[in-house]
C-alpha atoms as a PDB file:
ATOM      1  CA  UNK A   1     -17.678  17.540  11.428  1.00  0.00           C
ATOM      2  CA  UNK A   2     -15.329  14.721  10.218  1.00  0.00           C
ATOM      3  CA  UNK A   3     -14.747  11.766  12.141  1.00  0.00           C
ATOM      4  CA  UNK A   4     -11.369  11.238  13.305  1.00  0.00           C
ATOM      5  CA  UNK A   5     -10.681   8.036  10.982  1.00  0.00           C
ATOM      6  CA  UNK A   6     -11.317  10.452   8.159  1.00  0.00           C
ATOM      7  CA  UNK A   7      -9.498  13.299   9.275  1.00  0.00           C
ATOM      8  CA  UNK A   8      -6.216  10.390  10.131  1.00  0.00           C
ATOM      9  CA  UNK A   9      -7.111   9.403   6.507  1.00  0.00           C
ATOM     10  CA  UNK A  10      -6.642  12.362   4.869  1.00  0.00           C
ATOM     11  CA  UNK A  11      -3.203  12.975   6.955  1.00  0.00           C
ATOM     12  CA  UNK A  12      -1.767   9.947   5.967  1.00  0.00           C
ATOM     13  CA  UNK A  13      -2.241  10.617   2.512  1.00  0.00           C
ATOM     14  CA  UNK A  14      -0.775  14.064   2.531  1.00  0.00           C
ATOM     15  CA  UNK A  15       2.342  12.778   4.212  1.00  0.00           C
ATOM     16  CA  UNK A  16       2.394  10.075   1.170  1.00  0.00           C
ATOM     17  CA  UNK A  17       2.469  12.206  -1.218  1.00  0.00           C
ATOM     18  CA  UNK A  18       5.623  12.938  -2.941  1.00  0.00           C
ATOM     19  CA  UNK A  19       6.946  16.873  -2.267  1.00  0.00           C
ATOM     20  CA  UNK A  20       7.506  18.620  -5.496  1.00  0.00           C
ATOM     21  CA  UNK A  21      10.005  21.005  -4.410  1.00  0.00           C
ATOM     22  CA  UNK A  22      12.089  17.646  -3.602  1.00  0.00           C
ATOM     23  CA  UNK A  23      12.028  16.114  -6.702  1.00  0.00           C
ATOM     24  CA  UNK A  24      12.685  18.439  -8.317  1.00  0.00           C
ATOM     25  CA  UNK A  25      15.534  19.187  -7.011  1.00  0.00           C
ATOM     26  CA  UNK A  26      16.412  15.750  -6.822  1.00  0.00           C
ATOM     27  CA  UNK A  27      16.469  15.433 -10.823  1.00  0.00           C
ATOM     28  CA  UNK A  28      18.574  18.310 -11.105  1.00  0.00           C
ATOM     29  CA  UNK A  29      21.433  16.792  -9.162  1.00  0.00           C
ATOM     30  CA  UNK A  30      20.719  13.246 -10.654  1.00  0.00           C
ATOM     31  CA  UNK A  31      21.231  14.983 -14.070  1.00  0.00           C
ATOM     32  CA  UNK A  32      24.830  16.887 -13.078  1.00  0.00           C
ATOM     33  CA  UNK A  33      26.243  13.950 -11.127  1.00  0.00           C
ATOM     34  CA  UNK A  34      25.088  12.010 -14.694  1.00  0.00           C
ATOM     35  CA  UNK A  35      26.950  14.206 -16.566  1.00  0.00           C
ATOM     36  CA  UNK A  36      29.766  14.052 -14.168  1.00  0.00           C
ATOM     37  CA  UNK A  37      29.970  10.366 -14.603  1.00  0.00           C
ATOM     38  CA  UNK A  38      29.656  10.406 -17.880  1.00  0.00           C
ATOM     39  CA  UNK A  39      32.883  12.621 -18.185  1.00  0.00           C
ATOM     40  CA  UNK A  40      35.080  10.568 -16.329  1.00  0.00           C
ATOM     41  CA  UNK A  41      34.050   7.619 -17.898  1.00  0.00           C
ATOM     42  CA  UNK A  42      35.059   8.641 -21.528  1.00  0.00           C
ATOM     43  CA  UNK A  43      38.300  10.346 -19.902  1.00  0.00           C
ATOM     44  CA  UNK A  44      38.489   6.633 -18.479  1.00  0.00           C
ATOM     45  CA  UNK A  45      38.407   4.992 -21.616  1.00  0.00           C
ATOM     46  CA  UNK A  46      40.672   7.247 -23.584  1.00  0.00           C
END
């Protein structure tokens, strides 16, 4: 049976770890409000 330093140890470093679901949806929307900004910059400058 694993001791309960171990067992905190191993929860602390699940709830570390990054959640893939998140980032990836966190790229997507980085990319479109990227593009967004892009836009309205070159409409800006025009």
């Amino acid at each position: 049976m694993a001791s309960k330093t171990q067992k905190t140890e191993k929860i602390r470093a699940r709830k570390h770890r990054s959640n893939k679901v998140n980032i990836k949806t966190d790229q997507k929307r980085f990319k479109k409000n990227h593009e967004v900004l892009l836009k309205s910059a070159e409409s800006a400058q025009s």
